[in-house]
PDB file of N, CA and C in Angstrom:
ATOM      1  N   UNK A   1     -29.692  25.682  63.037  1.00  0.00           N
ATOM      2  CA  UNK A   1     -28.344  25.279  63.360  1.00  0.00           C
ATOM      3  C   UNK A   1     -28.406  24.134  64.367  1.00  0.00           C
ATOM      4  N   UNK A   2     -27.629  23.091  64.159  1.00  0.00           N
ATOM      5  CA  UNK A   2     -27.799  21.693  65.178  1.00  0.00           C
ATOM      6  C   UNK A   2     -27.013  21.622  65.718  1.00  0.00           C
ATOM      7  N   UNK A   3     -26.773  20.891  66.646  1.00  0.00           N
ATOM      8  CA  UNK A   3     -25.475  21.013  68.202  1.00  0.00           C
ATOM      9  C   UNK A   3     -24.068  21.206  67.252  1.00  0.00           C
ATOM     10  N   UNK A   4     -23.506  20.081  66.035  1.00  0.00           N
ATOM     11  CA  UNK A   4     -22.501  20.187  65.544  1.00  0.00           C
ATOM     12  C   UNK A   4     -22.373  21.347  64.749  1.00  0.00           C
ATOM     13  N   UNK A   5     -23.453  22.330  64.610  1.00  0.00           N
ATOM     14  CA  UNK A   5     -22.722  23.179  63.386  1.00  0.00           C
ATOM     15  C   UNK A   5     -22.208  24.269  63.681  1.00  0.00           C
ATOM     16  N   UNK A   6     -21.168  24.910  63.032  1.00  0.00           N
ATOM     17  CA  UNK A   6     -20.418  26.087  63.538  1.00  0.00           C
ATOM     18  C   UNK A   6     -21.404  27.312  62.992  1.00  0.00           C
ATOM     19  N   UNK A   7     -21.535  28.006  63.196  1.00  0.00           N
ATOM     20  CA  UNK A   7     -22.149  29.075  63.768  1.00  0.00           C
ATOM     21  C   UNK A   7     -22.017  30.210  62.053  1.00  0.00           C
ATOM     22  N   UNK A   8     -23.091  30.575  61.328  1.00  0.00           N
ATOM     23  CA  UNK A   8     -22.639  31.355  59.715  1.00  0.00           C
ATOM     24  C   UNK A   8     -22.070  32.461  60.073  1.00  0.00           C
ATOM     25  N   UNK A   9     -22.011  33.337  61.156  1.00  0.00           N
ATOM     26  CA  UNK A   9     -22.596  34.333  61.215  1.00  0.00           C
ATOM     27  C   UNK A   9     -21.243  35.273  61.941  1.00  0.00           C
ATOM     28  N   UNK A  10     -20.280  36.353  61.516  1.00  0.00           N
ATOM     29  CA  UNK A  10     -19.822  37.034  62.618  1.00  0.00           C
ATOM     30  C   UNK A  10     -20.596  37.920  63.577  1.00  0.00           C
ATOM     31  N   UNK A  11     -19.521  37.674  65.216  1.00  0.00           N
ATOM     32  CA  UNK A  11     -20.422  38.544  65.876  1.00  0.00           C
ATOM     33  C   UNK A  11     -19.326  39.879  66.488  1.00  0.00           C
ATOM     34  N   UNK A  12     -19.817  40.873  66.981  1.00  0.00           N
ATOM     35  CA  UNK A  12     -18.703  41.823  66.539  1.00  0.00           C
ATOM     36  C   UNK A  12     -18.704  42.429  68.620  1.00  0.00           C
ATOM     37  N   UNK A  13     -17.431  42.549  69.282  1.00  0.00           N
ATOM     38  CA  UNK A  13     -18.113  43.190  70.730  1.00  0.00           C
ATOM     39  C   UNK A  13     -17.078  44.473  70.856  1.00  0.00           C
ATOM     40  N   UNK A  14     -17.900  45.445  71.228  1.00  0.00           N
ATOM     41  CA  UNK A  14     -17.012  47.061  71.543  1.00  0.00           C
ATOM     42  C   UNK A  14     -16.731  46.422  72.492  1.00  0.00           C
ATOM     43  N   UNK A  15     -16.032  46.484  73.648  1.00  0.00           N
ATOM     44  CA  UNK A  15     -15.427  47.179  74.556  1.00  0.00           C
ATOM     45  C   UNK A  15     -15.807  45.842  75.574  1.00  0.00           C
ATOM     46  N   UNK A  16     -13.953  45.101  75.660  1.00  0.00           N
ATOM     47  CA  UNK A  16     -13.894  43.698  76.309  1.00  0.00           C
ATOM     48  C   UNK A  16     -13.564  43.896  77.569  1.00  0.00           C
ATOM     49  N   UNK A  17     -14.197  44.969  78.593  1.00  0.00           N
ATOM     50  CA  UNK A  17     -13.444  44.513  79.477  1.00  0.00           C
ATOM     51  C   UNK A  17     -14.483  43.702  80.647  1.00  0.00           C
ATOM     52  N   UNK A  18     -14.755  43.841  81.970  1.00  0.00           N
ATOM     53  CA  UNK A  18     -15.088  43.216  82.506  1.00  0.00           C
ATOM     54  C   UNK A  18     -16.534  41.914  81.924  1.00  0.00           C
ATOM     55  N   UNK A  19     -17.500  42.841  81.837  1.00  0.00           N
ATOM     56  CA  UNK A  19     -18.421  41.654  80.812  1.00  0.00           C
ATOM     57  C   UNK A  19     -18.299  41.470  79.766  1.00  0.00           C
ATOM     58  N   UNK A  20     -17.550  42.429  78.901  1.00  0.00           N
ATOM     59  CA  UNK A  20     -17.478  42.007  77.521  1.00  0.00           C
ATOM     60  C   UNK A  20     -16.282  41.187  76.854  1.00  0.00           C
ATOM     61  N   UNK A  21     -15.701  40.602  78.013  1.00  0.00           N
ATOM     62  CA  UNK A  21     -14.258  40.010  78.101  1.00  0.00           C
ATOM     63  C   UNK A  21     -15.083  38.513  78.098  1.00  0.00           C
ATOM     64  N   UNK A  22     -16.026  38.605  79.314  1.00  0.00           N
ATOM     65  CA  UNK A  22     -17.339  37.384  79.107  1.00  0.00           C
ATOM     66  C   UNK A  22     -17.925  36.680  77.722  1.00  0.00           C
ATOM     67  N   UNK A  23     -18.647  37.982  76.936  1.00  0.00           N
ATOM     68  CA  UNK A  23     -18.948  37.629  76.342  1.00  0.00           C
ATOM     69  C   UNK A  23     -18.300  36.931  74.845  1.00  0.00           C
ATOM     70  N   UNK A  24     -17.177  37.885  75.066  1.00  0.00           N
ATOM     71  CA  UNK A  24     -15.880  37.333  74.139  1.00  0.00           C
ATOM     72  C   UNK A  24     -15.373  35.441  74.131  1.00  0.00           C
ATOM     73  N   UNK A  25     -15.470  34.984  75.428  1.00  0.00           N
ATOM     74  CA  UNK A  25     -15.257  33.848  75.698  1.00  0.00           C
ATOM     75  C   UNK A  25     -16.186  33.374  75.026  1.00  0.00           C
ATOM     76  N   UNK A  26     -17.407  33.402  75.548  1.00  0.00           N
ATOM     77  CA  UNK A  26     -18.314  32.689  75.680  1.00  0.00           C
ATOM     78  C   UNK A  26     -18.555  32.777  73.595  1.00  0.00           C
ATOM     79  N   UNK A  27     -18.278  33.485  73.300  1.00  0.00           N
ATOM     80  CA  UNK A  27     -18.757  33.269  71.422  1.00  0.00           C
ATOM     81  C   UNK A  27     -17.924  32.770  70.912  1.00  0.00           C
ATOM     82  N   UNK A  28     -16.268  32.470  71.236  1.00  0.00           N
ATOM     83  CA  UNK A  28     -15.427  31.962  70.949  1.00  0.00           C
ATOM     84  C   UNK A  28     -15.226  30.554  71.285  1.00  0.00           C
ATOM     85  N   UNK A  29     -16.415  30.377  72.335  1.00  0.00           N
ATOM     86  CA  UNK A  29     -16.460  28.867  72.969  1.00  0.00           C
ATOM     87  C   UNK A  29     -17.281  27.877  72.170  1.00  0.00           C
ATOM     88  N   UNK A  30     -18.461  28.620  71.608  1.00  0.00           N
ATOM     89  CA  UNK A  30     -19.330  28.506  70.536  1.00  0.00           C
ATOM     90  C   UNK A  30     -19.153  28.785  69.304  1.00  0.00           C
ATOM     91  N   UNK A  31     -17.947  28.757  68.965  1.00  0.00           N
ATOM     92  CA  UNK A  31     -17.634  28.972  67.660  1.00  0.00           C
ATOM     93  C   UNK A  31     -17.828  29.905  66.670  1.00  0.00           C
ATOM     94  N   UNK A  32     -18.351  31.105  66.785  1.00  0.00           N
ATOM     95  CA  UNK A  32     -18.385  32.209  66.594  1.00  0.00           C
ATOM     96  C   UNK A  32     -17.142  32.963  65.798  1.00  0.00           C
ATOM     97  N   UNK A  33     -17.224  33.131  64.779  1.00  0.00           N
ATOM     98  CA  UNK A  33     -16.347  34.237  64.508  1.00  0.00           C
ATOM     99  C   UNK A  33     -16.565  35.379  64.953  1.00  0.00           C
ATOM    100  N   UNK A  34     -15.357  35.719  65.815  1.00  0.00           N
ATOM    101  CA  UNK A  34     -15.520  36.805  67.258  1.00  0.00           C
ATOM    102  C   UNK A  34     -14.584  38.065  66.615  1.00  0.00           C
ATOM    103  N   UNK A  35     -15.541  39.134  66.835  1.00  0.00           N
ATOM    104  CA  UNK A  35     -14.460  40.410  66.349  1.00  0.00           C
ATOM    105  C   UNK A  35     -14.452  41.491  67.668  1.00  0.00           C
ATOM    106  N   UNK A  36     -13.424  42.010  68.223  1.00  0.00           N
ATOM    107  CA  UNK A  36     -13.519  43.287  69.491  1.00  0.00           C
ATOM    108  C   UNK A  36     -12.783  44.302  68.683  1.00  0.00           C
ATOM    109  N   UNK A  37     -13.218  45.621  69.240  1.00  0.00           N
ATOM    110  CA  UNK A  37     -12.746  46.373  69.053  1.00  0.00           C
ATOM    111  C   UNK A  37     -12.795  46.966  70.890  1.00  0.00           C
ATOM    112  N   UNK A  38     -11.362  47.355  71.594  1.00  0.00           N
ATOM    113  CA  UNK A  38     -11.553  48.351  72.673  1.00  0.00           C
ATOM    114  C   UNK A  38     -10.218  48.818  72.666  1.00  0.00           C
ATOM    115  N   UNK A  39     -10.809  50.104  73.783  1.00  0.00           N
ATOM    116  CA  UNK A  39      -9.848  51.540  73.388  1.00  0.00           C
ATOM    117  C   UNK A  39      -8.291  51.192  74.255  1.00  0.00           C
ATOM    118  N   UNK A  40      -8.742  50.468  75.098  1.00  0.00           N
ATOM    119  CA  UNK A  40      -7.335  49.144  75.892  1.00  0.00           C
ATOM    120  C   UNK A  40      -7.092  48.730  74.847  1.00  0.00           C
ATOM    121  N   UNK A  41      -5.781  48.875  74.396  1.00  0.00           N
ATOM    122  CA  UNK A  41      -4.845  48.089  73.663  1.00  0.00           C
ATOM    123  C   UNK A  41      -4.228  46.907  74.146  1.00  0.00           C
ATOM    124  N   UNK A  42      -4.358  46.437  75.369  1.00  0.00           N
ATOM    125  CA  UNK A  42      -3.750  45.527  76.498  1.00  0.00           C
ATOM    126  C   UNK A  42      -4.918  43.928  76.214  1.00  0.00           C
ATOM    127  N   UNK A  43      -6.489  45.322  76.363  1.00  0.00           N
ATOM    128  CA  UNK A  43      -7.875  44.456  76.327  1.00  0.00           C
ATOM    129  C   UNK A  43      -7.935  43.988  75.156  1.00  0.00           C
ATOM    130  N   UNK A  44      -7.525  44.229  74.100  1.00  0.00           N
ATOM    131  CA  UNK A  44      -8.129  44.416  73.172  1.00  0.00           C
ATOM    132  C   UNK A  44      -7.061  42.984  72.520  1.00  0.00           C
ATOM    133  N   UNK A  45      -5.772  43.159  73.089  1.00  0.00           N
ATOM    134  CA  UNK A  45      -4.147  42.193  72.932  1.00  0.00           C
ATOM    135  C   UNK A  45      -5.405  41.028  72.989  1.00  0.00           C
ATOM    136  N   UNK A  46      -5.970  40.646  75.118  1.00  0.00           N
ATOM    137  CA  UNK A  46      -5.846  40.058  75.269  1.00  0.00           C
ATOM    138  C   UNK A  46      -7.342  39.055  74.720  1.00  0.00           C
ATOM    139  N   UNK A  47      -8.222  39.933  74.056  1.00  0.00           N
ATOM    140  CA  UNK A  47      -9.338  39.131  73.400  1.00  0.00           C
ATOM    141  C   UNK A  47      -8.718  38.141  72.294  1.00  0.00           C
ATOM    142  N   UNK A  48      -7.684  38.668  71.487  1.00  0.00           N
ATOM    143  CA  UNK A  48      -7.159  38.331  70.307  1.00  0.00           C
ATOM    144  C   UNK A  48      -6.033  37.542  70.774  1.00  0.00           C
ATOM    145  N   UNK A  49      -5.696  36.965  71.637  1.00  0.00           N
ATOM    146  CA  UNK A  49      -5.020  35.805  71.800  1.00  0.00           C
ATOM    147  C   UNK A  49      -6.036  35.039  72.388  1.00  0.00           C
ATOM    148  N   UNK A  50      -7.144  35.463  72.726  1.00  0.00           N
ATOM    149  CA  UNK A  50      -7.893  34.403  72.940  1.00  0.00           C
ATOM    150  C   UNK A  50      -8.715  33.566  71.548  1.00  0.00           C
ATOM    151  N   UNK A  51      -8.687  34.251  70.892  1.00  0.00           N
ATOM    152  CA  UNK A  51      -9.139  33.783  69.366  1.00  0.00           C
ATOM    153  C   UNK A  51      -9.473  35.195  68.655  1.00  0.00           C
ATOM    154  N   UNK A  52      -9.975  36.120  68.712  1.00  0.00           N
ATOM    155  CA  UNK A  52     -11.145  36.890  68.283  1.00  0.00           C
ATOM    156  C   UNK A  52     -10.007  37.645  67.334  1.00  0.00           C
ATOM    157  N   UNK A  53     -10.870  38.422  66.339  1.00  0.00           N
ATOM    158  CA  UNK A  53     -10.180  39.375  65.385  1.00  0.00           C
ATOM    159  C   UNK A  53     -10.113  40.750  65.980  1.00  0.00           C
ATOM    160  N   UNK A  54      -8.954  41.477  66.310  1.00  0.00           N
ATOM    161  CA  UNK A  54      -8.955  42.785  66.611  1.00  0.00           C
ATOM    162  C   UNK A  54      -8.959  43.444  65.548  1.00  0.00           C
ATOM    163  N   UNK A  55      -9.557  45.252  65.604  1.00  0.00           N
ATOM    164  CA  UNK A  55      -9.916  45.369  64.747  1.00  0.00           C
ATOM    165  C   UNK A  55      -9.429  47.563  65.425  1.00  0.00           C
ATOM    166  N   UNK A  56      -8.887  48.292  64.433  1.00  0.00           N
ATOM    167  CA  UNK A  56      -8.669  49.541  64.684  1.00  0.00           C
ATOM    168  C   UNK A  56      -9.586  50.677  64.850  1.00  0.00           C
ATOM    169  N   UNK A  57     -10.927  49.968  64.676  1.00  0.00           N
ATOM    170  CA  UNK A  57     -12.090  50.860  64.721  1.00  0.00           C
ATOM    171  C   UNK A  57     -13.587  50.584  64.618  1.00  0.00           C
ATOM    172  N   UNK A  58     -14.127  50.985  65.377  1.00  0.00           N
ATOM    173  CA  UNK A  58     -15.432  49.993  65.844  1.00  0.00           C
ATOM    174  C   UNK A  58     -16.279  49.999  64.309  1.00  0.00           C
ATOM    175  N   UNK A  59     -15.892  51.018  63.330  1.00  0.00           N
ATOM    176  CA  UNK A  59     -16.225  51.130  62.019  1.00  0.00           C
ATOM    177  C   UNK A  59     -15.868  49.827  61.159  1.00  0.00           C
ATOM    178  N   UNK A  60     -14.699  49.589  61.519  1.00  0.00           N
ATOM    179  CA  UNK A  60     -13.922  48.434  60.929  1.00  0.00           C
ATOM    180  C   UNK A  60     -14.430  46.959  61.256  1.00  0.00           C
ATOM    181  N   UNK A  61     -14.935  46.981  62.368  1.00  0.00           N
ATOM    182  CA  UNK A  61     -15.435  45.901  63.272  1.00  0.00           C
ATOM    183  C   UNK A  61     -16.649  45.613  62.658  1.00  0.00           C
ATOM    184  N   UNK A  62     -17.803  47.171  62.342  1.00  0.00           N
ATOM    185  CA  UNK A  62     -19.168  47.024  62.138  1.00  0.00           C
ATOM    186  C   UNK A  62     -19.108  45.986  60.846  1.00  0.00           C
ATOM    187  N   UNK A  63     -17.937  46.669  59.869  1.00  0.00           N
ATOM    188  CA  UNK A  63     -17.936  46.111  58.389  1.00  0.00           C
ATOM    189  C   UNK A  63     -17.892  44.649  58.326  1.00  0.00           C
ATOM    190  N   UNK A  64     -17.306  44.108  59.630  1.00  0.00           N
ATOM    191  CA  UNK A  64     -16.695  42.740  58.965  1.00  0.00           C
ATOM    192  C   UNK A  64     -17.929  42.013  59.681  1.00  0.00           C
ATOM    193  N   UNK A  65     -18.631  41.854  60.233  1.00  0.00           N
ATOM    194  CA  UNK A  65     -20.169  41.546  61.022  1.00  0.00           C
ATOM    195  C   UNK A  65     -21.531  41.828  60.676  1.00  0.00           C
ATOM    196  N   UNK A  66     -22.364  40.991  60.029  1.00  0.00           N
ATOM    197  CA  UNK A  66     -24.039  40.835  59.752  1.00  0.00           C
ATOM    198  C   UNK A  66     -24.379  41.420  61.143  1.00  0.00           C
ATOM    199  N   UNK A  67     -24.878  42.744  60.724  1.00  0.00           N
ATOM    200  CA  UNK A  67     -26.408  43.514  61.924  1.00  0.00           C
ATOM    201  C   UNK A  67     -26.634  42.237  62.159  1.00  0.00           C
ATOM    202  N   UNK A  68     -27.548  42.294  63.585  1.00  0.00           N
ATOM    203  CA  UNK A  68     -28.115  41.061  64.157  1.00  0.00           C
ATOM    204  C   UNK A  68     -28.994  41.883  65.271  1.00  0.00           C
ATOM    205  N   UNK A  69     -28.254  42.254  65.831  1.00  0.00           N
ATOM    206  CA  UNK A  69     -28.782  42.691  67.598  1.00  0.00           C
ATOM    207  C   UNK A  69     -27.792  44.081  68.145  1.00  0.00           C
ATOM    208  N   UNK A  70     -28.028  45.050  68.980  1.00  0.00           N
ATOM    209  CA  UNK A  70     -27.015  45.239  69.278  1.00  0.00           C
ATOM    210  C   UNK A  70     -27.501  45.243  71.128  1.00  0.00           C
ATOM    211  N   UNK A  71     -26.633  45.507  71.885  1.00  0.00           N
ATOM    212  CA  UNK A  71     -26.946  45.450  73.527  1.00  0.00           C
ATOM    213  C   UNK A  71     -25.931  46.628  74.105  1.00  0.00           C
ATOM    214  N   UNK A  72     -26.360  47.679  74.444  1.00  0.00           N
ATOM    215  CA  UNK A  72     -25.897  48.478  75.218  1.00  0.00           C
ATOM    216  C   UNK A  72     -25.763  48.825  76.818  1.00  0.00           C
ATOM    217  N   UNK A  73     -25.144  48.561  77.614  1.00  0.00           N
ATOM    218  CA  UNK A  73     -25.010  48.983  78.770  1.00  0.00           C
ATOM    219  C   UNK A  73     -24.215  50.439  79.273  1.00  0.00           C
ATOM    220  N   UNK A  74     -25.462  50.552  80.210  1.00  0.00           N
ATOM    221  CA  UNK A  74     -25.094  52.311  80.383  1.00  0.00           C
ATOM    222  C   UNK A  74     -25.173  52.225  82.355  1.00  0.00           C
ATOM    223  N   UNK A  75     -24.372  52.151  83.448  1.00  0.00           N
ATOM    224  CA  UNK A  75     -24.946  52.121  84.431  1.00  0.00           C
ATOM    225  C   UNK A  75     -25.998  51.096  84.533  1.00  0.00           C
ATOM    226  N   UNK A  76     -25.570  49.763  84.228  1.00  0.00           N
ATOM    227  CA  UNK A  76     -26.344  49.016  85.006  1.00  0.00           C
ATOM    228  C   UNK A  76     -28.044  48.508  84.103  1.00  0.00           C
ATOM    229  N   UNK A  77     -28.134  49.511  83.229  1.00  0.00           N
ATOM    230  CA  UNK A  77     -29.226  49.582  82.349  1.00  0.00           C
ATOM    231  C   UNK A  77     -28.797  49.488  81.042  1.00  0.00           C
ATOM    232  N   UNK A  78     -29.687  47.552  80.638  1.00  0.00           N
ATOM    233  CA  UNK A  78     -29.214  47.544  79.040  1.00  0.00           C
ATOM    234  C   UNK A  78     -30.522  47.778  78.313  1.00  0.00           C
ATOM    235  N   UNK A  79     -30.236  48.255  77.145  1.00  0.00           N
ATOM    236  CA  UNK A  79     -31.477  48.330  75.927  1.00  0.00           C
ATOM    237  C   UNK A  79     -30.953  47.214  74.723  1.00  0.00           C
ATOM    238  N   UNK A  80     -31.330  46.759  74.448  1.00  0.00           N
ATOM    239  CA  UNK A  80     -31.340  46.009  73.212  1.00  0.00           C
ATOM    240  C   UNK A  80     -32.355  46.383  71.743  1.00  0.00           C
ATOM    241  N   UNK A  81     -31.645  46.694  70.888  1.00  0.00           N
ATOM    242  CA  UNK A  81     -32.365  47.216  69.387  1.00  0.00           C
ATOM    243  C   UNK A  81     -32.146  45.889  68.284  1.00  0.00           C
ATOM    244  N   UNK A  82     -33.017  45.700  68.121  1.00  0.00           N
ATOM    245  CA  UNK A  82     -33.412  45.033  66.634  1.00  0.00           C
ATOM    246  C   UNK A  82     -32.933  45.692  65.364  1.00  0.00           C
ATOM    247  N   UNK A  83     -31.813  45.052  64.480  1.00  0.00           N
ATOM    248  CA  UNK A  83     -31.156  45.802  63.658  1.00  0.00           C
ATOM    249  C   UNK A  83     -32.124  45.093  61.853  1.00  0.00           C
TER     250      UNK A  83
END
């Protein structure tokens, strides 16, 4: 992919709020087709006026997004799995 090209690939984020509100920007800044799913209906408003597709269920979310990566944070401690 070269500086101009938009991005093939959706990327999908559970739960936008403090960093994942971040990361929401930041894939939408990069052109990303951006999907959230969170249990804030407020959070979830305000990803999707920022561009991103809301979505009623993180099931719904998985469907519309190519596996890639996933990143979990638990307390401060992330794992990352190879899908």
């Amino acid at each position: 992919m070269g500086t101009t090209d938009t991005p093939s690939f959706a990327v999908g984020v559970i739960g936008a709020g403090a960093m994942g509100m971040g990361v929401v920007r930041s894939l939408l800044r990069a052109q990303f087709a951006t999907h959230v799913r969170d249990i804030r209906s407020a959070t979830q408003a305000q990803a999707v006026a920022l561009g991103a597709s809301g979505h009623d269920s993180p099931a719904s979310l998985v469907a519309a997004c190519e596996p890639r990566f996933q990143v979990h944070g638990t307390r401060g401690s992330f794992i990352k799995h190879g899908l």
